[in-house]
C-alpha atoms as a PDB file:
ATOM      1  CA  UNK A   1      -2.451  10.323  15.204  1.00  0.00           C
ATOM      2  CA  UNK A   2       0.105  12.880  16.189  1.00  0.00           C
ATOM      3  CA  UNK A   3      -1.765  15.608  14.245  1.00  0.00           C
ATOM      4  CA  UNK A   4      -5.144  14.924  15.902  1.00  0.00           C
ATOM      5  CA  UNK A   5      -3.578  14.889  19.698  1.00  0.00           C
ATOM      6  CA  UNK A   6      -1.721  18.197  18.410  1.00  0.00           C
ATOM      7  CA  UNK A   7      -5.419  19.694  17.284  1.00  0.00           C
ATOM      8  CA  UNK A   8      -6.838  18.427  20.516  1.00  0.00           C
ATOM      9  CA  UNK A   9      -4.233  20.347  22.416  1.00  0.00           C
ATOM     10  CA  UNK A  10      -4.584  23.845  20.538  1.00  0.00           C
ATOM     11  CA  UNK A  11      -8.194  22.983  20.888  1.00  0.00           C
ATOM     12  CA  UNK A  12      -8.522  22.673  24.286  1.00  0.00           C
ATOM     13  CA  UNK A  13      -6.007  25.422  25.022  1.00  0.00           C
ATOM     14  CA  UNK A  14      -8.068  27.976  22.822  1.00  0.00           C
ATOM     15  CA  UNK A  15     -11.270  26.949  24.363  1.00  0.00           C
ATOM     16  CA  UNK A  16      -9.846  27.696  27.811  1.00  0.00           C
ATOM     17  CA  UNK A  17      -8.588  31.266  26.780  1.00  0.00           C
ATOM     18  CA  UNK A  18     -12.461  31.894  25.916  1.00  0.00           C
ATOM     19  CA  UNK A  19     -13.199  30.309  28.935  1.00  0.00           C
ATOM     20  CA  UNK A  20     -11.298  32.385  30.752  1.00  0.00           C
ATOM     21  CA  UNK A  21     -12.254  35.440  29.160  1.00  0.00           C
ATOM     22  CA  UNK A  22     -15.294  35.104  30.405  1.00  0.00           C
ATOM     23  CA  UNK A  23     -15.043  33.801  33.621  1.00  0.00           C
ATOM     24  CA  UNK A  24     -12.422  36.153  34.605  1.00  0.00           C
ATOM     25  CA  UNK A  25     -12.242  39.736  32.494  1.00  0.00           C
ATOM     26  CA  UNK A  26     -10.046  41.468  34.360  1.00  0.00           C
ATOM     27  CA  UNK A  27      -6.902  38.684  33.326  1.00  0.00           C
ATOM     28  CA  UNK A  28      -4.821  40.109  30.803  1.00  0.00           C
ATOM     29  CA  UNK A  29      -4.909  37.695  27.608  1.00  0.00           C
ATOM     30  CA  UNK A  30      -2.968  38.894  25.633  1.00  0.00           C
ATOM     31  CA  UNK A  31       0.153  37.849  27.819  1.00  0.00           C
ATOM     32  CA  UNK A  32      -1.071  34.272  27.376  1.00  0.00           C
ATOM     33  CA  UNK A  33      -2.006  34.651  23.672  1.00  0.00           C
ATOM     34  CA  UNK A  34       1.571  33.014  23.226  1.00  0.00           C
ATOM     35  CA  UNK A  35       1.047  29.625  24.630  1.00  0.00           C
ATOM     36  CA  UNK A  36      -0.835  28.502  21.579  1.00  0.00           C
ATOM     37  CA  UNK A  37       2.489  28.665  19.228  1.00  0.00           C
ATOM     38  CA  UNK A  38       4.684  27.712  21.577  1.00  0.00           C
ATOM     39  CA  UNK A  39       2.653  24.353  22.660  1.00  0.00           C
ATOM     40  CA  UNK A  40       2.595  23.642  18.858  1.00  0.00           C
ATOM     41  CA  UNK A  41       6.132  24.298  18.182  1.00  0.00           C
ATOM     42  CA  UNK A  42       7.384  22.285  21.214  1.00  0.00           C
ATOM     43  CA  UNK A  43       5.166  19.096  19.735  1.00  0.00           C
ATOM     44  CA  UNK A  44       6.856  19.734  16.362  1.00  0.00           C
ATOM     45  CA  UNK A  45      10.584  19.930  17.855  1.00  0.00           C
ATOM     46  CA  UNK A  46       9.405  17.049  20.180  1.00  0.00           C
ATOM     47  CA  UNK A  47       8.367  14.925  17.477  1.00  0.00           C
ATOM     48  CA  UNK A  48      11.629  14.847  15.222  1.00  0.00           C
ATOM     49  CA  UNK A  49      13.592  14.258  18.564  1.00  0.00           C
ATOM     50  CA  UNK A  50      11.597  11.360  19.312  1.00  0.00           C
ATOM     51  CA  UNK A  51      11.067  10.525  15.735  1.00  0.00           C
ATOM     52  CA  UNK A  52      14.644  10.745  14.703  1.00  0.00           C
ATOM     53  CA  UNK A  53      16.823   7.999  14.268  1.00  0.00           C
ATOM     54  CA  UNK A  54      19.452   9.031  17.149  1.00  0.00           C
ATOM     55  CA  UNK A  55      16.813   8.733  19.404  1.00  0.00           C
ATOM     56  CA  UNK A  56      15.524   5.194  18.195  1.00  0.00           C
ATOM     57  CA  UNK A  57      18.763   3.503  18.167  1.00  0.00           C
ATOM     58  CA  UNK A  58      19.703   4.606  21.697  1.00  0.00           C
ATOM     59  CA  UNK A  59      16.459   2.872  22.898  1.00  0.00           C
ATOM     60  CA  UNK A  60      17.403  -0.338  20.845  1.00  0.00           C
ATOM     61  CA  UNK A  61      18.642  -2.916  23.425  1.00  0.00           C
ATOM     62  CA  UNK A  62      20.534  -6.156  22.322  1.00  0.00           C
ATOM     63  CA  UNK A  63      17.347  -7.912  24.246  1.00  0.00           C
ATOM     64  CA  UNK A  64      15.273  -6.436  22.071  1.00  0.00           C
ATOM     65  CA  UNK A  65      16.997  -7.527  19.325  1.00  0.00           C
ATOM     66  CA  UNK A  66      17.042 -11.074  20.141  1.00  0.00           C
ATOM     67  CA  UNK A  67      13.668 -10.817  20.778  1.00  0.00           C
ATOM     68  CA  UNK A  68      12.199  -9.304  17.622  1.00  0.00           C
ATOM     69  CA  UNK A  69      10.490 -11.897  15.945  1.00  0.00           C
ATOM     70  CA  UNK A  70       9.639 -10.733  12.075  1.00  0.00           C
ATOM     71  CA  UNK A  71       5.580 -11.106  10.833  1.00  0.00           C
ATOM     72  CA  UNK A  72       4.983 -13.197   8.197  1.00  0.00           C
ATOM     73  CA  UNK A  73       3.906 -11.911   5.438  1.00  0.00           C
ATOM     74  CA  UNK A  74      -0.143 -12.100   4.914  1.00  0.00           C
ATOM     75  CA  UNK A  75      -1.193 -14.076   2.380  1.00  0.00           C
ATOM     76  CA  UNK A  76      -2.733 -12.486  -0.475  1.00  0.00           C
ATOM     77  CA  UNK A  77      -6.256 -12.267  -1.520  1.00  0.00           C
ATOM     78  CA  UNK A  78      -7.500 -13.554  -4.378  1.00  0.00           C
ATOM     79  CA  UNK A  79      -8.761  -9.610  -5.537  1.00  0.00           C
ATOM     80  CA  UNK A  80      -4.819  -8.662  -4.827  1.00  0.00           C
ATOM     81  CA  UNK A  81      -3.582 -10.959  -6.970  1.00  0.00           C
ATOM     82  CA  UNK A  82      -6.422 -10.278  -9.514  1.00  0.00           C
ATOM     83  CA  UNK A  83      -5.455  -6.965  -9.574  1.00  0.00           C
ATOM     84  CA  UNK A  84      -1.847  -8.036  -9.706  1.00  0.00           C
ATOM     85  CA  UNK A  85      -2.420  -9.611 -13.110  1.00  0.00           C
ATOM     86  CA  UNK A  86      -4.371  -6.888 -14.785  1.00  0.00           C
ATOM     87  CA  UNK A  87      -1.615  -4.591 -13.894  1.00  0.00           C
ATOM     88  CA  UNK A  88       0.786  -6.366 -15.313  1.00  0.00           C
ATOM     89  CA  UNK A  89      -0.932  -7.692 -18.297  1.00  0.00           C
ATOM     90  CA  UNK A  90      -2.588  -3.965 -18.916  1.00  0.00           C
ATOM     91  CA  UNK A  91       1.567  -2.883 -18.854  1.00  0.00           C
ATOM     92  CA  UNK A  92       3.000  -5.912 -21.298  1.00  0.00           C
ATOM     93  CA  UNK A  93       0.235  -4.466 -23.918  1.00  0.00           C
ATOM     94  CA  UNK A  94       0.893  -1.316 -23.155  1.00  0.00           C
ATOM     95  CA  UNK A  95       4.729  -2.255 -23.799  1.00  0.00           C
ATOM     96  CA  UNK A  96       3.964  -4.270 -26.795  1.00  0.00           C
ATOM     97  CA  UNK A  97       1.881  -1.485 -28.484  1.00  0.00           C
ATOM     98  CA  UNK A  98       5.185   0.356 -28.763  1.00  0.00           C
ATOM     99  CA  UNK A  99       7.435  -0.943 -31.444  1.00  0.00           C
ATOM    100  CA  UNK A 100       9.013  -3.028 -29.039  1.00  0.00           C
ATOM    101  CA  UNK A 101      12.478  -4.915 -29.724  1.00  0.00           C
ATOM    102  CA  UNK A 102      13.308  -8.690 -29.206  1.00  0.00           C
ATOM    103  CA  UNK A 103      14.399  -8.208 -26.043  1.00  0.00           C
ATOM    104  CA  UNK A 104      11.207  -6.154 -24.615  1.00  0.00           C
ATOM    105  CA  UNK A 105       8.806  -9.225 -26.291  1.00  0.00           C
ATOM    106  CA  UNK A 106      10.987 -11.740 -24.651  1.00  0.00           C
ATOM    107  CA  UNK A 107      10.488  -9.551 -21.211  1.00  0.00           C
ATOM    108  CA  UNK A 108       6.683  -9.709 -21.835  1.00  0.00           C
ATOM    109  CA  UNK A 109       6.777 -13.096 -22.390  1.00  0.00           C
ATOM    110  CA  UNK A 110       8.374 -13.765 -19.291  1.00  0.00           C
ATOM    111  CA  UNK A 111       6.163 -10.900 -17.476  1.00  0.00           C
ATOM    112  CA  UNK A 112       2.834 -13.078 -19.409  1.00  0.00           C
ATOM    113  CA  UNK A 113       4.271 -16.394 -18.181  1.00  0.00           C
ATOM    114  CA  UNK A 114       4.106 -14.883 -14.173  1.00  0.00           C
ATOM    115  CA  UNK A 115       0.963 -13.495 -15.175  1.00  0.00           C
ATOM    116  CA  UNK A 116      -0.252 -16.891 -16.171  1.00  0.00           C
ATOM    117  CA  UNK A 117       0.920 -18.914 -12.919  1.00  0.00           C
ATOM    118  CA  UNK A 118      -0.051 -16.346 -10.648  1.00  0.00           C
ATOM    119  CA  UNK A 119      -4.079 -17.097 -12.825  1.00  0.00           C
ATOM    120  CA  UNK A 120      -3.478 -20.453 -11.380  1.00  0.00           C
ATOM    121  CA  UNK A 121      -3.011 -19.603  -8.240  1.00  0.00           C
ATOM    122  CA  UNK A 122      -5.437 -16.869  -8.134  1.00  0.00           C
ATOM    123  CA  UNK A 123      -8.165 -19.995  -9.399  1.00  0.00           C
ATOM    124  CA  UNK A 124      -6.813 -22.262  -6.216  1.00  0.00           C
ATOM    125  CA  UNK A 125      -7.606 -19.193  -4.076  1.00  0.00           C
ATOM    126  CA  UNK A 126     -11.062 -18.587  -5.309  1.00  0.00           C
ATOM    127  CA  UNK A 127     -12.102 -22.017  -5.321  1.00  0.00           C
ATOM    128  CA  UNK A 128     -11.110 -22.179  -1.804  1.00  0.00           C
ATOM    129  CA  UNK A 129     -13.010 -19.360  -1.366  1.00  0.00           C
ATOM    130  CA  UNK A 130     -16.387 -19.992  -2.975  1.00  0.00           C
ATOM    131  CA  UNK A 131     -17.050 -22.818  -0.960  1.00  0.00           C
ATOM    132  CA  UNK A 132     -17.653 -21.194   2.397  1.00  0.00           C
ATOM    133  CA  UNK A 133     -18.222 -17.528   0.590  1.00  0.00           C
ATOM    134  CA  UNK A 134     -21.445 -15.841   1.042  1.00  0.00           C
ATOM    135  CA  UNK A 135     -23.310 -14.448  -1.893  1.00  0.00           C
ATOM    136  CA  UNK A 136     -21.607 -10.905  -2.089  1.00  0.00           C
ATOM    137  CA  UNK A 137     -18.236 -12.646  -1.418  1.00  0.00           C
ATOM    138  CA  UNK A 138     -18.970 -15.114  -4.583  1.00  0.00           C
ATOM    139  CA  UNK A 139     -19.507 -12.706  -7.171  1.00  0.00           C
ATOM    140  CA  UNK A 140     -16.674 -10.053  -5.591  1.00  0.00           C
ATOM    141  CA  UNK A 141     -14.677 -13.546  -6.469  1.00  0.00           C
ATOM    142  CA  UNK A 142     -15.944 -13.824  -9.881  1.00  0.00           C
ATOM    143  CA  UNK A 143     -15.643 -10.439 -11.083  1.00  0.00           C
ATOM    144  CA  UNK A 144     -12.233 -10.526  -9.673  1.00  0.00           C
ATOM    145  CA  UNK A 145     -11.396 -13.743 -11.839  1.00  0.00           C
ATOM    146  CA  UNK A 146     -12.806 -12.367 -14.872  1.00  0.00           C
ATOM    147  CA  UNK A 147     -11.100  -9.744 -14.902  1.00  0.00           C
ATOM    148  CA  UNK A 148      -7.703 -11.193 -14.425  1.00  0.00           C
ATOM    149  CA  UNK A 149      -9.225 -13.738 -17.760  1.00  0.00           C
ATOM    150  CA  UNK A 150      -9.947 -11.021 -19.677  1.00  0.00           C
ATOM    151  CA  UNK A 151      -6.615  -8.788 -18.967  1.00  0.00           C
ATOM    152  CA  UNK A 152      -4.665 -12.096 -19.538  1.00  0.00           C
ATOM    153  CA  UNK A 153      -6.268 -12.821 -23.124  1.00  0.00           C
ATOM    154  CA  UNK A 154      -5.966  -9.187 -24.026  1.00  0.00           C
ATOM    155  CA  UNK A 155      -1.991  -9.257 -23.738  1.00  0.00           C
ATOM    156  CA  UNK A 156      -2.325 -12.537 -25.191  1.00  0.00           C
ATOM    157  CA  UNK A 157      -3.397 -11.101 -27.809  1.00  0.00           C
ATOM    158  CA  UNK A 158      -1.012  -8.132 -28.024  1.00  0.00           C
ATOM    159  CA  UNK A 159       1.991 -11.010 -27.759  1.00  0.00           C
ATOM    160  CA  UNK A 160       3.621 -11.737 -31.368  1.00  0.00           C
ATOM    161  CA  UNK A 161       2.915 -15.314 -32.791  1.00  0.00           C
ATOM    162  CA  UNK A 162       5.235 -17.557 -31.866  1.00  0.00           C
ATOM    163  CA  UNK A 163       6.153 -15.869 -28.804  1.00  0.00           C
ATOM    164  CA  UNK A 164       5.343 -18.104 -25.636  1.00  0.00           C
ATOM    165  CA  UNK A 165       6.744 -21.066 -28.062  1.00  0.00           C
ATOM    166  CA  UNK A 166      10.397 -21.003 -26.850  1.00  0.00           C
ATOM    167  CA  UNK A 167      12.830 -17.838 -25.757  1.00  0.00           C
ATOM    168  CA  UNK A 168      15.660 -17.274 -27.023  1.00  0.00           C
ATOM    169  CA  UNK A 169      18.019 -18.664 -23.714  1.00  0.00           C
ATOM    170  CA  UNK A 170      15.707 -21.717 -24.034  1.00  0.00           C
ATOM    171  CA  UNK A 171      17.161 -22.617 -27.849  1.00  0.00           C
ATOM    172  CA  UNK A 172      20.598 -22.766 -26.487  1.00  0.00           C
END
């Protein structure tokens, strides 16, 4: 925003030198040539005063920090969370591919288990969803499910056997 009101500025100042130019030729210009450079380095010095931190905590007042009131957080979409899950599953394969050690599977597992409750979620969601979801919406809420499936089986897949059985800090 502060780059477009800057470009609106130069803009309009430049137009007006033509303008002038025109309207009166016998105005020297070139005295006024200046203005340009100078308006945009006054908007750069006055944007790191007023953007700096100095500035912002001497307009904090102790009202307006009784009054802040923080946002809760917006609950995610079911094609966040899909995407969520491929991420993560596309990484434990990509991890597993590796020669990884004991301790890396056991991450995975861990990393495959989230993957796996955050699929049941993500199913919640989207059934919630298809119920009032218009045709688009339904198969944007389908792909997004299969997708999560099919990342989740592939680092299935890439897990060792016997890996999801029991970790090692669940033996002891």
């Amino acid at each position: 925003m502060f780059r477009l009101i800057v470009a609106l500025i130069l803009v309009a100042e430049i137009a007006a030198l033509a303008v002038l130019r025109v309207v009166a030729p016998g105005v020297q210009l070139l005295i006024l040539v200046p203005v340009v450079p100078l308006t945009l380095l006054v908007a750069l010095l006055a944007r790191r005063w007023f953007g700096s931190a100095a500035y912002r905590t001497s307009r904090l007042s102790p009202e307006a920090i009784v009054g802040y009131r923080r946002r809760r957080p917006a609950p995610d979409s079911p094609e966040e969370i899909s995407r969520s899950i491929v991420e993560r599953a596309t990484e434990i394969r990509r991890t597993l591919a590796e020669s990884p050690s004991e301790i890396r599977v056991e991450m995975c597992t861990l990393g495959y288990r989230a993957c796996v409750n955050d699929m049941i979620t993500l199913t919640h969601l989207s059934n919630e969803d298809l119920a009032n979801a218009g045709l688009l919406r339904r198969f944007k809420l389908r792909r997004a499910r299969k997708k999560a499936i099919d990342a989740l089986a592939r680092a299935r897949e890439a897990l060792p056997p016997g890996a999801l059985r029991a970790t090692r800090q669940e033996h002891q």
